[in-house]
C-alpha atoms as a PDB file:
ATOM      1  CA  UNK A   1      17.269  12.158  -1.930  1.00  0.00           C
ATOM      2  CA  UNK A   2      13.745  14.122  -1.185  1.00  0.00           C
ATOM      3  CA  UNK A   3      13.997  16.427   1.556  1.00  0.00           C
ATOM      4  CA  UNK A   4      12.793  15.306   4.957  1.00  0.00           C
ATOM      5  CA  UNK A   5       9.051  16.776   5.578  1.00  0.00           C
ATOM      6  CA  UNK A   6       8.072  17.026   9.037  1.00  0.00           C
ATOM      7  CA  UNK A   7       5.545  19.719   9.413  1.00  0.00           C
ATOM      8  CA  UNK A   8       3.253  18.545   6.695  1.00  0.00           C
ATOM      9  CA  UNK A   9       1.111  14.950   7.559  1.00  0.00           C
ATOM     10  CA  UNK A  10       1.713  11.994   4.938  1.00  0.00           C
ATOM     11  CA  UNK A  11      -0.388   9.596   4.405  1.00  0.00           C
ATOM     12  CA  UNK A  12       1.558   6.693   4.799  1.00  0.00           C
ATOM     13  CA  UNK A  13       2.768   8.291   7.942  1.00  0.00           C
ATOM     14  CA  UNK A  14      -0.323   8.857   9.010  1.00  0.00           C
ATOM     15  CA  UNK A  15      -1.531   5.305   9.088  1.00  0.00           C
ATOM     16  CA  UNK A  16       1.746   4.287  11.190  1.00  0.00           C
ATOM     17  CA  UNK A  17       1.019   6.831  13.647  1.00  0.00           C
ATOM     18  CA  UNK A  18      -3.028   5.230  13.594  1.00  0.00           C
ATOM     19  CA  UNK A  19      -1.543   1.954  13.619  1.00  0.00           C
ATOM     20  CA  UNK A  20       0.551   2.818  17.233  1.00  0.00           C
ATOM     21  CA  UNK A  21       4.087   3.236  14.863  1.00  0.00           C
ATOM     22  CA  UNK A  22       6.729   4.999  15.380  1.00  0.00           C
ATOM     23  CA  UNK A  23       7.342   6.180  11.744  1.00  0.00           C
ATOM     24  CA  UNK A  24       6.562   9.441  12.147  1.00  0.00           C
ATOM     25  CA  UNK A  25       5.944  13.191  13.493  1.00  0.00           C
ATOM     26  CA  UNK A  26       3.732  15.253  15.532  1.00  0.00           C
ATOM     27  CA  UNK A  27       1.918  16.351  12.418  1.00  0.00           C
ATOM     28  CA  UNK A  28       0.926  13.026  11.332  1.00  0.00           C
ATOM     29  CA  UNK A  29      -0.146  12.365  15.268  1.00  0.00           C
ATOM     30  CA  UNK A  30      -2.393  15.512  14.843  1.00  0.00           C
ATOM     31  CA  UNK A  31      -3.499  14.404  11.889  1.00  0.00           C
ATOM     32  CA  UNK A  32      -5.148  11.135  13.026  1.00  0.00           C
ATOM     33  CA  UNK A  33      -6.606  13.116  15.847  1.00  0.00           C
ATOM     34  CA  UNK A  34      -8.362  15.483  13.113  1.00  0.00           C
ATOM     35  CA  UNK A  35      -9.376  12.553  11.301  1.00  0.00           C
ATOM     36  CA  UNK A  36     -10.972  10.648  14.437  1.00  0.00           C
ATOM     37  CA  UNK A  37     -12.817  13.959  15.335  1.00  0.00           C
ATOM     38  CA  UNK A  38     -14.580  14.131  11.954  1.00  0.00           C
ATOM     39  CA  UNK A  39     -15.155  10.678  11.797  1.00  0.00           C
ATOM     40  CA  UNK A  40     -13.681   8.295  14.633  1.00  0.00           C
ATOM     41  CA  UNK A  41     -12.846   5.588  12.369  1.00  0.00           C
ATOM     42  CA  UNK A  42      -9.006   6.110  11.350  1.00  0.00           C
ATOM     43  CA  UNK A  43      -7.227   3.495  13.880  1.00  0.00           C
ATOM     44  CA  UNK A  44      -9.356   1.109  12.832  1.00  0.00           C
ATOM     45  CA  UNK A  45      -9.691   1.752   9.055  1.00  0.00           C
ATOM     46  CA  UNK A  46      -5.506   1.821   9.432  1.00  0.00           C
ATOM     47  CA  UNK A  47      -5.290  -1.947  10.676  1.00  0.00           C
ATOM     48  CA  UNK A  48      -7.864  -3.144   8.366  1.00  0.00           C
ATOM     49  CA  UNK A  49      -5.593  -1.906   5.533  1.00  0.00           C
ATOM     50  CA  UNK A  50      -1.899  -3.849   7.413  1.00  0.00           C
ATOM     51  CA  UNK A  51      -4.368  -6.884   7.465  1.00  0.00           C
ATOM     52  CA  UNK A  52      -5.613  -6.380   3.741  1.00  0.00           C
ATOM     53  CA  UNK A  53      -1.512  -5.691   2.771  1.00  0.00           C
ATOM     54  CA  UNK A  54      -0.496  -9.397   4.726  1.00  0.00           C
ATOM     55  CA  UNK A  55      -3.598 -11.257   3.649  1.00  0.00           C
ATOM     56  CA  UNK A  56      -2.109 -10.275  -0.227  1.00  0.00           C
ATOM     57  CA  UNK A  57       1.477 -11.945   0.035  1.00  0.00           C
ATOM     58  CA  UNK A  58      -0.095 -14.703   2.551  1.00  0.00           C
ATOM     59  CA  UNK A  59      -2.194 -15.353  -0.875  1.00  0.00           C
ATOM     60  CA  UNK A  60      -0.044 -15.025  -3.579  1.00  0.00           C
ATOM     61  CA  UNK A  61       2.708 -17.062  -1.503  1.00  0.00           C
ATOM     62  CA  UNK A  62       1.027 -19.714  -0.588  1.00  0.00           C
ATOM     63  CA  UNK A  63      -1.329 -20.228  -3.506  1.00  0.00           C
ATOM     64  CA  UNK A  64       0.095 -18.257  -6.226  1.00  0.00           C
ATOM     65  CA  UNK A  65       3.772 -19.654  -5.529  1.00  0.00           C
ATOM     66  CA  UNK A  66       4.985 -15.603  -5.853  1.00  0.00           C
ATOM     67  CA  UNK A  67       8.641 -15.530  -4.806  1.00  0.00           C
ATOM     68  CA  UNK A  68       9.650 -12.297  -5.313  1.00  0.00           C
ATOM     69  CA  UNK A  69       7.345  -8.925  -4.355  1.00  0.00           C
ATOM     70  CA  UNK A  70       7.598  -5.150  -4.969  1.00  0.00           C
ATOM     71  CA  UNK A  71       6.073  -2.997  -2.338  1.00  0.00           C
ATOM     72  CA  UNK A  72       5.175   0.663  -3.849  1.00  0.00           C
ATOM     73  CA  UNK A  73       4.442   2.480  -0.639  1.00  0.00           C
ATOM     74  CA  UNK A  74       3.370   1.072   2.116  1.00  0.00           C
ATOM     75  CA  UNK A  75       5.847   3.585   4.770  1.00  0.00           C
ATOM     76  CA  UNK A  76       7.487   0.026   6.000  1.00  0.00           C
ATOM     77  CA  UNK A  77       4.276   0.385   9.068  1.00  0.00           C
ATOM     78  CA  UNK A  78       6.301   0.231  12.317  1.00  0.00           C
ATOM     79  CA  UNK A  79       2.919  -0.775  14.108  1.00  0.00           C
ATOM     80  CA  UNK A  80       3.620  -4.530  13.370  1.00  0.00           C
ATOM     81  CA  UNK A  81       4.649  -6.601  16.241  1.00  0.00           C
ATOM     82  CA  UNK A  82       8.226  -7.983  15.665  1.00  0.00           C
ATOM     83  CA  UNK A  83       8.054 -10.489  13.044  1.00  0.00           C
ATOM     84  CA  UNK A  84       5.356  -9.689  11.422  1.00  0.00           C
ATOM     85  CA  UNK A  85       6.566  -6.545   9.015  1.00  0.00           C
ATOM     86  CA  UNK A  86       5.128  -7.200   5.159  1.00  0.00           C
ATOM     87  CA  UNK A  87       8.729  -9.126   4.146  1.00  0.00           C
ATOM     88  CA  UNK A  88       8.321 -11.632   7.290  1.00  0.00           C
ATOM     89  CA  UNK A  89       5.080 -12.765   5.901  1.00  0.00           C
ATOM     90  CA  UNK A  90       6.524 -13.371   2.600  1.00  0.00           C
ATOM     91  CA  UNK A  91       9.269 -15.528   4.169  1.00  0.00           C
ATOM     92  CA  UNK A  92       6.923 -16.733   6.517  1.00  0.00           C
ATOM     93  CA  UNK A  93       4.518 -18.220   3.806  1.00  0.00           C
ATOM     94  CA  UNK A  94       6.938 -18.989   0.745  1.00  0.00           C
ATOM     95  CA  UNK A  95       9.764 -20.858   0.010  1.00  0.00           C
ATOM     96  CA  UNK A  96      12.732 -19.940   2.303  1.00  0.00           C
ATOM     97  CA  UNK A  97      14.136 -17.340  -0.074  1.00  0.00           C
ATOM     98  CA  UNK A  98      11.636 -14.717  -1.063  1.00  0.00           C
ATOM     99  CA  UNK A  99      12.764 -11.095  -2.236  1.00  0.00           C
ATOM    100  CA  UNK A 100      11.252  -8.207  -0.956  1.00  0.00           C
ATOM    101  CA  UNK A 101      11.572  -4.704  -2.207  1.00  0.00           C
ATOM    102  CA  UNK A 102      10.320  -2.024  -1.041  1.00  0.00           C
ATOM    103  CA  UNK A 103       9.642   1.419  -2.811  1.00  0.00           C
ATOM    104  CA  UNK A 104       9.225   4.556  -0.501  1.00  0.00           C
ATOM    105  CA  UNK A 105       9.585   8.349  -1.431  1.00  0.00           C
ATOM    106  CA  UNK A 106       9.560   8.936   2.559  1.00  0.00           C
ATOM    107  CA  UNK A 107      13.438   9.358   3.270  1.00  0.00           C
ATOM    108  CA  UNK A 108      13.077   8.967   7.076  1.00  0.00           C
ATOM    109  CA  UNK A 109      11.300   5.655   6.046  1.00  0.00           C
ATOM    110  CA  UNK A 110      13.848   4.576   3.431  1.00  0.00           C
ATOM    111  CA  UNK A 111      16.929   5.319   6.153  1.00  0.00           C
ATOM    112  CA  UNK A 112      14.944   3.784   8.757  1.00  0.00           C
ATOM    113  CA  UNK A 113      14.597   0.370   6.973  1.00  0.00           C
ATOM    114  CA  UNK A 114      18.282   0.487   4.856  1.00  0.00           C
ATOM    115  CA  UNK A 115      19.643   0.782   8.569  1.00  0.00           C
ATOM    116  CA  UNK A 116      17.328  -1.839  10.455  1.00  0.00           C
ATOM    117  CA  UNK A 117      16.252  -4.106   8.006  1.00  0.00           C
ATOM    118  CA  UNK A 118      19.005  -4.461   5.180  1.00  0.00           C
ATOM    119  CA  UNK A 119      21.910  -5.255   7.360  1.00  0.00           C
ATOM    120  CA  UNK A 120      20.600  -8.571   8.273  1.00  0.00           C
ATOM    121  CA  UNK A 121      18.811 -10.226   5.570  1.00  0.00           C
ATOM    122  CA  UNK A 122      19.957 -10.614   1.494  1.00  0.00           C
ATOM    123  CA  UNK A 123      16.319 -10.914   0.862  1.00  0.00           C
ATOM    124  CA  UNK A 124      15.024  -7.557   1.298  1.00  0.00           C
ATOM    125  CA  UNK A 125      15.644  -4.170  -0.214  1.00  0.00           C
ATOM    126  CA  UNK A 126      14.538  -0.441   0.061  1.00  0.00           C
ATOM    127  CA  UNK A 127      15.446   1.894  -2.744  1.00  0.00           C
ATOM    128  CA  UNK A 128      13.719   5.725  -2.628  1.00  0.00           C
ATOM    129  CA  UNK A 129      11.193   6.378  -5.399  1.00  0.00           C
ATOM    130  CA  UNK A 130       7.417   7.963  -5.830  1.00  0.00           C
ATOM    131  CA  UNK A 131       5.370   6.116  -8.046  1.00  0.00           C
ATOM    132  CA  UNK A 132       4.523   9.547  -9.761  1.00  0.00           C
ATOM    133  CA  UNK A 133       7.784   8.829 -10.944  1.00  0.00           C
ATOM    134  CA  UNK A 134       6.982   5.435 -12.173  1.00  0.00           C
ATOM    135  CA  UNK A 135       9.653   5.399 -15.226  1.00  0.00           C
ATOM    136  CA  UNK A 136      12.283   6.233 -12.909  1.00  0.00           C
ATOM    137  CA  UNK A 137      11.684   3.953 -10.501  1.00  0.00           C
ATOM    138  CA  UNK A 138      11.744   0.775 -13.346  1.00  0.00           C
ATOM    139  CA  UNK A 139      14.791   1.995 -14.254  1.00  0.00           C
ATOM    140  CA  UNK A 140      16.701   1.796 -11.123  1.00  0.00           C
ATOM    141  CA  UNK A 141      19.447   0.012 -11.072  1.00  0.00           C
ATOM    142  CA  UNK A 142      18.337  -2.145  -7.504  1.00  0.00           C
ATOM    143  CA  UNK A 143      14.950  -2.479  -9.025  1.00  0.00           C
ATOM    144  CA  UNK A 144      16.374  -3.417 -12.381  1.00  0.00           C
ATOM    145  CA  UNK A 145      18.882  -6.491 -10.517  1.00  0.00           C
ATOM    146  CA  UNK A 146      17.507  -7.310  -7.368  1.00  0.00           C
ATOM    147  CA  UNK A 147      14.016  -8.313  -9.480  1.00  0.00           C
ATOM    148  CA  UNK A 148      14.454 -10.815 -11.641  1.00  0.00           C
ATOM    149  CA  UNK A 149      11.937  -9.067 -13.948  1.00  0.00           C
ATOM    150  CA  UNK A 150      11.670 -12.406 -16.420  1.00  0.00           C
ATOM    151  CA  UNK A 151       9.931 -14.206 -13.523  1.00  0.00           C
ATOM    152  CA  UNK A 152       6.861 -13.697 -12.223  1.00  0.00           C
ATOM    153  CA  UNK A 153       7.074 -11.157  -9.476  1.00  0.00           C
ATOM    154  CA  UNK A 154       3.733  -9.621  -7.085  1.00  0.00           C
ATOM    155  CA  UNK A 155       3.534  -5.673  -7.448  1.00  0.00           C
ATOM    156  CA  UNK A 156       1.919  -4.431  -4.466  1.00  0.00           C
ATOM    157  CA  UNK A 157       0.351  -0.611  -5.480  1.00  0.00           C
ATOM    158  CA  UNK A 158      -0.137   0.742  -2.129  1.00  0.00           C
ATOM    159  CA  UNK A 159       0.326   4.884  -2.778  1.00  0.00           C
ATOM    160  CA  UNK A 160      -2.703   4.922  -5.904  1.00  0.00           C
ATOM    161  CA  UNK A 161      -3.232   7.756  -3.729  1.00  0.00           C
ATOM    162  CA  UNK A 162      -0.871   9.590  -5.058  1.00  0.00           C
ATOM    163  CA  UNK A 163      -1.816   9.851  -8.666  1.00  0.00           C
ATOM    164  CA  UNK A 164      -4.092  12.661  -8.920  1.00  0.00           C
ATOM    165  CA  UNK A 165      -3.448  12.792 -12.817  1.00  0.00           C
ATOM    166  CA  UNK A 166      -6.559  10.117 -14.475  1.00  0.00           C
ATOM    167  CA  UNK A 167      -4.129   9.717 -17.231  1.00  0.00           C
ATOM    168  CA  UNK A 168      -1.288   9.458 -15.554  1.00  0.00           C
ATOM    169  CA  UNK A 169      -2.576   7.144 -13.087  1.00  0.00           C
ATOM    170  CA  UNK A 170      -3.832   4.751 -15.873  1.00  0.00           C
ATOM    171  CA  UNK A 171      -0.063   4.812 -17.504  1.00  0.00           C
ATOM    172  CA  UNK A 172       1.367   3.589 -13.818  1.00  0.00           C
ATOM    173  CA  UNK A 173      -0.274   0.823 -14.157  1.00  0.00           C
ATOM    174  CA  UNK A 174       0.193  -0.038 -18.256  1.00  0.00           C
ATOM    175  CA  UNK A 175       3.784   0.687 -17.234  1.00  0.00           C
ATOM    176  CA  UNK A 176       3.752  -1.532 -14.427  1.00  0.00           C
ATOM    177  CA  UNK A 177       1.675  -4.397 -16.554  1.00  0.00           C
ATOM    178  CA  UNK A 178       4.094  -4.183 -19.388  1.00  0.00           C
ATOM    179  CA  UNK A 179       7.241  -4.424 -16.778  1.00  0.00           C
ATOM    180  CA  UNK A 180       6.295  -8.054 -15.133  1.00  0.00           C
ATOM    181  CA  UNK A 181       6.237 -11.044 -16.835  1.00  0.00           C
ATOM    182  CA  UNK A 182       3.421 -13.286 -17.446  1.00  0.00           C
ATOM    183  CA  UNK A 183       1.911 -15.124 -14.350  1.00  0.00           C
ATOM    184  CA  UNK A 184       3.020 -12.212 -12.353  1.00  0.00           C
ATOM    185  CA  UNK A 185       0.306 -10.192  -9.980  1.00  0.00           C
ATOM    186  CA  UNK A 186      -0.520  -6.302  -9.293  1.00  0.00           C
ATOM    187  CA  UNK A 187      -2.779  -5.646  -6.484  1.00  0.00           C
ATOM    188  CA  UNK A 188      -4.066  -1.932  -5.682  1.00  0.00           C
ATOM    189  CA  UNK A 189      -5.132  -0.398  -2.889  1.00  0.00           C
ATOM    190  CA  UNK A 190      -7.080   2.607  -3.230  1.00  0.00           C
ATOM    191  CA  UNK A 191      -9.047   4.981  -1.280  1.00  0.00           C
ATOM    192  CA  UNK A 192     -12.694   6.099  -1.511  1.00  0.00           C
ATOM    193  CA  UNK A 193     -15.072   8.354  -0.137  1.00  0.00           C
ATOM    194  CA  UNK A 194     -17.768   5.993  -1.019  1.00  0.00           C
ATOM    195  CA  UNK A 195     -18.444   4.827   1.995  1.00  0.00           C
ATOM    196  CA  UNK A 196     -18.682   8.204   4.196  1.00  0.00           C
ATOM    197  CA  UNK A 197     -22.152   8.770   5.407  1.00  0.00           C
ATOM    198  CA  UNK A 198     -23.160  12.428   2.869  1.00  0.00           C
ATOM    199  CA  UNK A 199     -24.014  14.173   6.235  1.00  0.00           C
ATOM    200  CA  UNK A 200     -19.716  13.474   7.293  1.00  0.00           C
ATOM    201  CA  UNK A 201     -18.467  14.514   3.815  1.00  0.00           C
ATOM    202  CA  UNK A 202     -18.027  18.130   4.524  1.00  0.00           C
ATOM    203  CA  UNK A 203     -15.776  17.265   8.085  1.00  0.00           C
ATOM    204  CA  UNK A 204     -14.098  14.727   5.956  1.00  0.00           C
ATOM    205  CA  UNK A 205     -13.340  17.156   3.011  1.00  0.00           C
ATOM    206  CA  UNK A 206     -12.468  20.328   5.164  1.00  0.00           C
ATOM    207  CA  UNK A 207      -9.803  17.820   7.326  1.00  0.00           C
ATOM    208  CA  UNK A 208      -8.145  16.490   3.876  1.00  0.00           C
ATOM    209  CA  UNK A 209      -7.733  20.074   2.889  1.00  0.00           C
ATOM    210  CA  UNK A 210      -5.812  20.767   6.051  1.00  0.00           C
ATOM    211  CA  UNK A 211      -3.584  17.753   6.393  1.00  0.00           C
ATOM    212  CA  UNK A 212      -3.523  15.878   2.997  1.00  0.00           C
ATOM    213  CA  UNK A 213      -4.814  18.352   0.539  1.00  0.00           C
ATOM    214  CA  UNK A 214      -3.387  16.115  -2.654  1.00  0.00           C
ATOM    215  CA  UNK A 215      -4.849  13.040  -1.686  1.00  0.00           C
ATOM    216  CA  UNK A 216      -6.283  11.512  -4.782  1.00  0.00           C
ATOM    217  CA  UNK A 217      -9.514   9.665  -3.797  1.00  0.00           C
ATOM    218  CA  UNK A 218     -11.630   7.787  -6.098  1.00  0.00           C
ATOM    219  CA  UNK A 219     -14.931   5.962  -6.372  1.00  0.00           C
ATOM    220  CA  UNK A 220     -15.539   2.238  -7.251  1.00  0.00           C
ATOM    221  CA  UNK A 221     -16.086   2.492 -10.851  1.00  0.00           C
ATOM    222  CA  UNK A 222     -13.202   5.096 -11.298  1.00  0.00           C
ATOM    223  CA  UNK A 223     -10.637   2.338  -9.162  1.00  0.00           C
ATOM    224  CA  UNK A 224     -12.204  -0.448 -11.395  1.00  0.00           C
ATOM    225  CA  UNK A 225     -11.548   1.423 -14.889  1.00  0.00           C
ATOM    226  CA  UNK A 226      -7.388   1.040 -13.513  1.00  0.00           C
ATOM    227  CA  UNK A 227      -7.988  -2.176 -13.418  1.00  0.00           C
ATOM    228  CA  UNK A 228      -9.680  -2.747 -16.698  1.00  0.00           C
ATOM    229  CA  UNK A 229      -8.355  -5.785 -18.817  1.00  0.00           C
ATOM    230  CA  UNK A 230      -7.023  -7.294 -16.045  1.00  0.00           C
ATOM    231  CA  UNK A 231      -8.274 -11.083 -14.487  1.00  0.00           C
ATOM    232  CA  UNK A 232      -9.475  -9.901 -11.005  1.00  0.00           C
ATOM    233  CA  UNK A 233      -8.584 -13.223  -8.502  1.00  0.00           C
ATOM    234  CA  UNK A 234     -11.962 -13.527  -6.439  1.00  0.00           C
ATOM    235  CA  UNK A 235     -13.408 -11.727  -4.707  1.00  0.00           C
ATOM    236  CA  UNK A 236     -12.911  -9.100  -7.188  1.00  0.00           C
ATOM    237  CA  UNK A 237     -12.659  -5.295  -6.181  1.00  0.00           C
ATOM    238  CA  UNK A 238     -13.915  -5.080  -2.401  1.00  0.00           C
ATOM    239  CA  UNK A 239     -13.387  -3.092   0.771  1.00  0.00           C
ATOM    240  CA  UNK A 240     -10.087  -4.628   1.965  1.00  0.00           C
ATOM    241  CA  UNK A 241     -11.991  -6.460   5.113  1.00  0.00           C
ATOM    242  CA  UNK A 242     -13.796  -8.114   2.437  1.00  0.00           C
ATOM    243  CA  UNK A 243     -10.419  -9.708   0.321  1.00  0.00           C
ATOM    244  CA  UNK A 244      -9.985 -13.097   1.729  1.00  0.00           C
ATOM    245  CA  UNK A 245     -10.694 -12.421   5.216  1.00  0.00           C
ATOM    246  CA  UNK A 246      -9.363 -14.712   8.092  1.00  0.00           C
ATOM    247  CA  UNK A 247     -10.547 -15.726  11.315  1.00  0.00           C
ATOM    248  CA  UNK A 248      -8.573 -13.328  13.392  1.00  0.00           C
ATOM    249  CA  UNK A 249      -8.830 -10.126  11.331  1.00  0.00           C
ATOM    250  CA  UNK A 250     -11.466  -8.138  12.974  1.00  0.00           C
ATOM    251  CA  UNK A 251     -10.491  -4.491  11.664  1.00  0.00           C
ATOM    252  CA  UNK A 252     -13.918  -2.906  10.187  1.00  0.00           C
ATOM    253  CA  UNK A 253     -15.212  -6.827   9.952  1.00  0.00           C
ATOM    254  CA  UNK A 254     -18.493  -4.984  11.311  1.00  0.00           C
ATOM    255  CA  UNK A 255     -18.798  -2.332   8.879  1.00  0.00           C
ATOM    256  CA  UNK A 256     -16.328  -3.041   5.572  1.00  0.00           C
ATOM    257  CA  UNK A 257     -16.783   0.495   4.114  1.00  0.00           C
ATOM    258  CA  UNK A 258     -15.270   1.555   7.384  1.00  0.00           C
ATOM    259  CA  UNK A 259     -12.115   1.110   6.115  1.00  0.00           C
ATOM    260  CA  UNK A 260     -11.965   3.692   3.628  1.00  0.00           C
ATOM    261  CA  UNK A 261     -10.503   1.787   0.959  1.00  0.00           C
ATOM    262  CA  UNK A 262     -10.758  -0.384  -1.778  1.00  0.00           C
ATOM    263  CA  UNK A 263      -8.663  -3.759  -2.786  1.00  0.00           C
ATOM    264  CA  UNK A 264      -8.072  -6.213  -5.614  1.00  0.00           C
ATOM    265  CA  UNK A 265      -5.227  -8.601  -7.017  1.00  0.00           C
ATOM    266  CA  UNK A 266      -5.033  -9.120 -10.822  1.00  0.00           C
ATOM    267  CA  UNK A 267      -3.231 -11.240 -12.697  1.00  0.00           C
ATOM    268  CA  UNK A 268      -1.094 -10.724 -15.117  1.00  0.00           C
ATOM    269  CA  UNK A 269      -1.399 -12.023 -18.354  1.00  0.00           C
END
């Protein structure tokens, strides 16, 4: 198991803390407060990306018929009112019996959830992994059995932010592609810069080199080249506010590039 980190910020952390969670430390707390100094835009831009995240399995539930998901780092945000983590809405708007399983390389995150969540549902799982490890983690043997891998199945890519490597990055998601059967799903989250007004670029950049100096951030084009080959369910590749919105999500509804982050769902052929 990775060794706990609680000096340095994380970015899924980070957005837990911005969302009012309790997942994490006083670095990740300073870390929002940075953020919101350079541009006071973070607690918002975090809840527009939980609302993007349950808007994508409210989808693919309902309309899609997805039964089973895999959740590739989304830190498990504590901020959700009771009821209303990522694997409620699945069970909320599928059939009865949805599988959940979540991927996390945060171990306070992993023990959190194995302790809180596993003990009273068959339906949900948390295994440790980082998707910079992506051959690893499709080889685990909870990912390998608690997926049934020959039906389609909804990959949720929520730490793109990780892969810093353009190669690399690319591979995740062949790998990823070539893993799921056909009439399965991959959405991606990704963030961007592209929306930062030019005069709030150098506060932005000197903050990310204090408190998440590996953050991979990409523009449009580079998020949609990932993506490349793959049939893009409308509205395409957005600012999350902008995927399917619903009447009461009103994160960054005002201002969409706000949220600091891009979203799609593809399918899989």
């Amino acid at each position: 198991m990775a060794k706990l980190e609680t000096t340095q910020a994380r970015i899924t952390r980070i957005f837990d803390a911005a969302a009012g969670g309790k997942n994490n430390f006083q670095a990740d707390k300073d870390a929002v407060r940075h953020f919101d100094q350079a541009a006071p835009t973070l607690t918002n831009a975090a809840r527009a990306v939980l609302e993007f995240c349950s808007r994508v399995i409210r989808y693919l539930a309902v309309q899609e018929h997805v039964e089973q998901f895999v959740i590739v780092g989304s830190g498990i945000p504590s901020g959700l009112s009771a009821g209303q983590g990522l694997h409620d809405m699945a069970k909320h708007a599928a059939c009865p019996y949805p599988r959940v399983l979540y991927v996390e390389n945060n171990p306070m995150v992993v023990t959190l959830a194995q302790a809180t969540i596993e003990p009273f549902t068959d339906l949900v799982r948390v295994v440790e992994g980082d998707v910079r490890e992506i051959d690893e983690i499709l080889s685990d043997h909870v990912v390998t059995t608690f997926i049934d891998w020959e039906r389609p199945v909804a990959v949720l890519l929520l730490s793109a932010y990780s892969l810093h490597d353009e190669e690399y990055a690319h591979y995740v998601i062949k790998r990823l592609r070539h893993s799921a059967s056909a009439g399965s799903f991959l959405a991606l989250l990704h963030t961007t810069f592209d929306g930062v007004p030019q005069e709030l670029l150098p506060a932005i950049g000197d903050t990310l080199a204090m408190t998440l100096p590996h953050l991979a951030v990409r523009s449009r084009d580079e998020v949609a080249a990932l993506l490349a080959g793959l049939d893009l369910v409308a509205p395409g590749l957005v600012w999350v506010p902008e995927w399917r919105p619903m009447g009461d999500d009103l994160a960054c509804q005002d201002d969409p590039s706000k949220s600091g982050n891009y979203g799609a769902v593809a399918r899989i052929p």
